[in-house]
C-alpha atoms as a PDB file:
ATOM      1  CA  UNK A   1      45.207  53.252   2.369  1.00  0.00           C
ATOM      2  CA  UNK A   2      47.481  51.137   4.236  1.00  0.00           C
ATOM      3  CA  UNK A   3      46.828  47.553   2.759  1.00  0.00           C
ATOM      4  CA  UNK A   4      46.426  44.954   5.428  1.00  0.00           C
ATOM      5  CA  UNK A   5      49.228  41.285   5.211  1.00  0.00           C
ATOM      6  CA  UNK A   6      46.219  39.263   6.008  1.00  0.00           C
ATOM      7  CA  UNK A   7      42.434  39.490   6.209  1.00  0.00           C
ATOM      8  CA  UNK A   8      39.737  37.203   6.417  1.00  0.00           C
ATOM      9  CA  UNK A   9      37.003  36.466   4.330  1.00  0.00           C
ATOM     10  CA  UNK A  10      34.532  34.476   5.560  1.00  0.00           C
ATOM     11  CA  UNK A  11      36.370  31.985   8.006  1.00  0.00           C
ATOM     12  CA  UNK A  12      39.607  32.453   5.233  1.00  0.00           C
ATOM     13  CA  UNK A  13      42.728  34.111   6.288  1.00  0.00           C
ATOM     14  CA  UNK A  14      43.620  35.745   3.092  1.00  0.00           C
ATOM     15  CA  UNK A  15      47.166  36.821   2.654  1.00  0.00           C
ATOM     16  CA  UNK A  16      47.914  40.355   0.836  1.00  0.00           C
ATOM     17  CA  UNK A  17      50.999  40.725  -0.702  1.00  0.00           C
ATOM     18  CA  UNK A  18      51.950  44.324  -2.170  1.00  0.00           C
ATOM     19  CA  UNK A  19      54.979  43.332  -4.931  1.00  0.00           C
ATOM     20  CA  UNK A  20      56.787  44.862  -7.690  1.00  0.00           C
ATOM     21  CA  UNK A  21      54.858  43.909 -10.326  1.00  0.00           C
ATOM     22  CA  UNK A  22      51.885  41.556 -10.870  1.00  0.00           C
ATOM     23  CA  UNK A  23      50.630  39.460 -13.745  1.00  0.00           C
ATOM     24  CA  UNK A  24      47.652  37.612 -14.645  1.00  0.00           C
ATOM     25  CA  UNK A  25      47.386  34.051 -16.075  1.00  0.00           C
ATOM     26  CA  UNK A  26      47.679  35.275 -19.614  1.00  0.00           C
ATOM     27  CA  UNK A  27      51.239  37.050 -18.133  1.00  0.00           C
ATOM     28  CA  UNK A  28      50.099  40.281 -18.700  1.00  0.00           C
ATOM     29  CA  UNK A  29      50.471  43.030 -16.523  1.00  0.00           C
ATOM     30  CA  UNK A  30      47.715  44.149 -13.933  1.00  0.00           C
ATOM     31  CA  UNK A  31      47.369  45.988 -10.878  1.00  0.00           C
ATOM     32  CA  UNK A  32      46.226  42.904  -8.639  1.00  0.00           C
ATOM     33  CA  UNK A  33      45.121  39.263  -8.697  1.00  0.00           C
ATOM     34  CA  UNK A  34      43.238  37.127  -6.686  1.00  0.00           C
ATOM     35  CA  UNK A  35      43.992  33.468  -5.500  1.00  0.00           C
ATOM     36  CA  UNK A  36      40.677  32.219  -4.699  1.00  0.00           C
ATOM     37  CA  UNK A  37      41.881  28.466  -4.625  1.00  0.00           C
ATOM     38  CA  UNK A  38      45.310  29.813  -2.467  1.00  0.00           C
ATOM     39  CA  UNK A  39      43.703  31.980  -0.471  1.00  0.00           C
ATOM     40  CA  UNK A  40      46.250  35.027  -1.311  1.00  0.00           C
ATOM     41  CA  UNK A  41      46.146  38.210  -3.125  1.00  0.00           C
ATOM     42  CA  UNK A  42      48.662  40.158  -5.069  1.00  0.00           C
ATOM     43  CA  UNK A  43      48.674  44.011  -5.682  1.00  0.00           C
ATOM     44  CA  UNK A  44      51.167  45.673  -7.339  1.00  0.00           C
ATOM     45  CA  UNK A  45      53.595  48.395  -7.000  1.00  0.00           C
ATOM     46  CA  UNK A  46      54.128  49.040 -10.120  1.00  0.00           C
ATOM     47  CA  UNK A  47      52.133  48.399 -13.820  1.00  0.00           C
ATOM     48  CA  UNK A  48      54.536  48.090 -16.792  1.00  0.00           C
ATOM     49  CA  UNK A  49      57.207  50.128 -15.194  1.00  0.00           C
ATOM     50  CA  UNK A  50      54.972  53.111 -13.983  1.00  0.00           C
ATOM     51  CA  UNK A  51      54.506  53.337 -10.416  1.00  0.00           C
ATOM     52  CA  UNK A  52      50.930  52.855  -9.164  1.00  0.00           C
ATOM     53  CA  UNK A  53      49.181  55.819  -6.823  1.00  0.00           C
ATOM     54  CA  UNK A  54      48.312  54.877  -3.295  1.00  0.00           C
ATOM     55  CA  UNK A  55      44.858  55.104  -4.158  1.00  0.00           C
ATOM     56  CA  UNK A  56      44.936  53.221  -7.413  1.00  0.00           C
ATOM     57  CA  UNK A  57      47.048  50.095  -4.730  1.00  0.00           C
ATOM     58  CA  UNK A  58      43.338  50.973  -2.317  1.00  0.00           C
ATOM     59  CA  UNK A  59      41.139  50.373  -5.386  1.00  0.00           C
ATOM     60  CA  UNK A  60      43.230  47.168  -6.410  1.00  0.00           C
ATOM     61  CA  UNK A  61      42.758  45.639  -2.732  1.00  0.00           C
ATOM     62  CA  UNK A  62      38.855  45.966  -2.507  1.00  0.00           C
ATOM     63  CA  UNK A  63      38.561  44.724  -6.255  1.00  0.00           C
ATOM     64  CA  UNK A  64      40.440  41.653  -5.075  1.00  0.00           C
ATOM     65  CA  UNK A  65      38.368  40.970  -1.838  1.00  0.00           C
ATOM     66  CA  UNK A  66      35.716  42.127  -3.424  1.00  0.00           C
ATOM     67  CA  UNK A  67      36.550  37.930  -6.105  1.00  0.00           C
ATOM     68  CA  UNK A  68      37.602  36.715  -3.109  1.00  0.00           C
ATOM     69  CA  UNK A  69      33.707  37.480  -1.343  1.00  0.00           C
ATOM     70  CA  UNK A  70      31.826  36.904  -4.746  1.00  0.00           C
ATOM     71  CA  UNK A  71      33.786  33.424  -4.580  1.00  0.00           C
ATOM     72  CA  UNK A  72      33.091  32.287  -0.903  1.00  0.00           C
ATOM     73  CA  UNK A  73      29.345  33.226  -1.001  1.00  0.00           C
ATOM     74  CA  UNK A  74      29.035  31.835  -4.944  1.00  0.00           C
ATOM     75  CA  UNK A  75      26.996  35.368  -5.925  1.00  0.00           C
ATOM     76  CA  UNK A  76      28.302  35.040  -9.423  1.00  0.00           C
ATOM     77  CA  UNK A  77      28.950  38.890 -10.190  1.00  0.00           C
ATOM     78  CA  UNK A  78      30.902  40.295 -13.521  1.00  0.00           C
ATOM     79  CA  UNK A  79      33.976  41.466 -14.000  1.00  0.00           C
ATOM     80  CA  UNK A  80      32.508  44.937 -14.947  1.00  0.00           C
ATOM     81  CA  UNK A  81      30.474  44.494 -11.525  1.00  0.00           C
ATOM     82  CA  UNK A  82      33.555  43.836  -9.387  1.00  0.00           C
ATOM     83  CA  UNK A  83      35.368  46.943 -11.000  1.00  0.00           C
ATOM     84  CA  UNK A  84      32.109  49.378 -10.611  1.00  0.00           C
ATOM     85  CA  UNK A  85      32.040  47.544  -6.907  1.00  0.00           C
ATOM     86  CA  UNK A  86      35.749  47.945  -6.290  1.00  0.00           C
ATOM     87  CA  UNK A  87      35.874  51.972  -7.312  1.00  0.00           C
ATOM     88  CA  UNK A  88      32.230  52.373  -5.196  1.00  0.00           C
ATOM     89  CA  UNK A  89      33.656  50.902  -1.727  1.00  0.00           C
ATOM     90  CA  UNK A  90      37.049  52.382  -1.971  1.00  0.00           C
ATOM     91  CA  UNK A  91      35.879  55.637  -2.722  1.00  0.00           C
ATOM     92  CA  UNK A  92      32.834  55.767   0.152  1.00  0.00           C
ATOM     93  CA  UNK A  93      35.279  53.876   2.697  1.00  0.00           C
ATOM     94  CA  UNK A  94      37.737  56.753   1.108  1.00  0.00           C
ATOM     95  CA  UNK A  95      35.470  59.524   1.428  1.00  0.00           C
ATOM     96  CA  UNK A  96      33.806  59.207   4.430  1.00  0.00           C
ATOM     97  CA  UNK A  97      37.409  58.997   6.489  1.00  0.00           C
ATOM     98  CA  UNK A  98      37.467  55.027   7.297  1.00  0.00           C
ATOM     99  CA  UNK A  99      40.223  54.487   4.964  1.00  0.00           C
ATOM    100  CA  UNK A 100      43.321  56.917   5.172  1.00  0.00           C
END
């Protein structure tokens, strides 16, 4: 999937940054974050030295945009939810040839 430098989310221009590595608040490793408040996301390149797999980077994006919608229109899902949602739209966008 080639990950986008900017998308919007209702009305927001989100900016995507692939980089080296990323790390959550708690400064551990992880394979994205999400900025609601900063509009931004990070996905990384690699996760504790180990390069990550294109589709594993594809995953990463959705599950991002995927806080960034659940923020914007307050739905209030789960973390577990935004995972099973992340690995469900990558893989049909994925799968059905919209994504490359």
């Amino acid at each position: 999937m080639k990950i986008p430098k900017l998308v919007k989310i209702s009305g927001h221009n989100i900016v995507v940054e692939v980089k080296e590595h990323v790390v959550d608040g708690n400064q551990e490793a992880c394979s994205g974050m999400a900025y609601l408040l900063q509009d931004r996301i990070e996905v990384a390149e690699k996760w504790n030295g180990v390069k990550v797999s294109e589709d594993a980077k594809g995953e990463a994006f959705i599950h991002e945009a995927i806080h960034h919608i659940d923020s914007k229109y307050s739905i209030g899902l789960k973390e577990k939810q935004v995972e099973k949602l992340g690995s469900g739209m990558y893989a049909f966008l994925r799968d059905n040839f919209i994504i490359k």
